[in-house]
Protein backbone atom coordinates (compact mmCIF):
# COMPACT_ATOMS: atom_id res chain seq x y z
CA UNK A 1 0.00 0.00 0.00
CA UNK A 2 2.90 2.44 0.75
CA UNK A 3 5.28 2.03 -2.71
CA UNK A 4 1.85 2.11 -4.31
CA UNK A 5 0.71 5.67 -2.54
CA UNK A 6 4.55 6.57 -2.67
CA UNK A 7 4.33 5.76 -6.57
CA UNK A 8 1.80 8.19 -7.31
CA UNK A 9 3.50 10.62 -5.31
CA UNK A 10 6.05 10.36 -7.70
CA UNK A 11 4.11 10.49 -10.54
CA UNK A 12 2.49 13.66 -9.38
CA UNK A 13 5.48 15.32 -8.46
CA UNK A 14 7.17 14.42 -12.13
CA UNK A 15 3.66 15.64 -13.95
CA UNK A 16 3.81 18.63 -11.54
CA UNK A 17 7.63 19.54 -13.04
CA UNK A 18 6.89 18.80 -16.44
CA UNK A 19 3.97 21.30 -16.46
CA UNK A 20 6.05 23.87 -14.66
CA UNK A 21 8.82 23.84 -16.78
CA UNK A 22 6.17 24.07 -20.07
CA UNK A 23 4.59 27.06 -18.43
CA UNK A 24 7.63 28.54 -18.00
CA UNK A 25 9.33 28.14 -21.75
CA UNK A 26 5.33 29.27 -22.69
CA UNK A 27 5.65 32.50 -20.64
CA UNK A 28 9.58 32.85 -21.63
CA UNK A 29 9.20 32.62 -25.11
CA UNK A 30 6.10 34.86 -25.63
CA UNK A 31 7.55 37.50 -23.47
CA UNK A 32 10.74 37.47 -25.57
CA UNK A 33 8.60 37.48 -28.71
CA UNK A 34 7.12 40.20 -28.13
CA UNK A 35 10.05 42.34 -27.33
CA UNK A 36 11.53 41.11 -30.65
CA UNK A 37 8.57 41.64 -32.69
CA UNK A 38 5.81 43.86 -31.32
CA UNK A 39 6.02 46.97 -33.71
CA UNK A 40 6.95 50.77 -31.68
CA UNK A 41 9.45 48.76 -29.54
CA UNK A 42 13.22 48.87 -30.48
CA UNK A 43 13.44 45.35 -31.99
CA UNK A 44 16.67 44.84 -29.72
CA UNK A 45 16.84 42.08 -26.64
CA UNK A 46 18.76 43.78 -24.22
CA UNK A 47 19.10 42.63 -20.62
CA UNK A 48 15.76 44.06 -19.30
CA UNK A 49 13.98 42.07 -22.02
CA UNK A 50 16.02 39.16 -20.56
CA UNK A 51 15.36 39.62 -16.84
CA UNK A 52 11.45 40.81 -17.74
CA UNK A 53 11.01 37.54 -19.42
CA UNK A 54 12.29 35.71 -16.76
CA UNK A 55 10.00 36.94 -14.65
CA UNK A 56 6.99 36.69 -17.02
CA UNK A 57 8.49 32.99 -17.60
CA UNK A 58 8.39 32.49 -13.20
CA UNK A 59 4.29 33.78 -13.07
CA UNK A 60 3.55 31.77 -15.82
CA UNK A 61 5.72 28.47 -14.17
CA UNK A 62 3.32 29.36 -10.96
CA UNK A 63 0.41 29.52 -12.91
CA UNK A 64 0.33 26.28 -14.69
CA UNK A 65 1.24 24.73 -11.43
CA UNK A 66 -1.50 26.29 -9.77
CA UNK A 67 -3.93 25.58 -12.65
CA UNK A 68 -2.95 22.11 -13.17
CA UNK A 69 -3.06 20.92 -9.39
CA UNK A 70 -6.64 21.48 -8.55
């Protein structure tokens, strides 16, 4: 009954990371997309793109994990 309930545990935990690191690359990549492409903005990636899109990439990671677990 344990390695079973410990199993799933597992299993949860792994599904849990894989989502989290989705959300994140999602949020990354959008962020930095739009920096690159949306038209007015200086289509340069400089380090506060870098460091906003980390964040963005951080909310989103908490997000998914939020969404996704119940």
């Amino acid at each position: 009954m344990i390695d079973s309930e410990q199993g799933q545990d597992e299993a949860a935990v792994a599904r849990r990371r894989r989502n989290g690191i989705a959300g994140f690359a999602v949020g990354f990549l959008v962020s930095i997309a739009f920096f690159a492409f949306f038209p007015g903005l200086p289509h340069v990636i400089d380090w506060g793109a870098i460091i906003v899109s980390i964040v963005v990439g951080g909310v989103a990671r908490w997000a998914a994990q939020k969404w996704l677990s119940g």
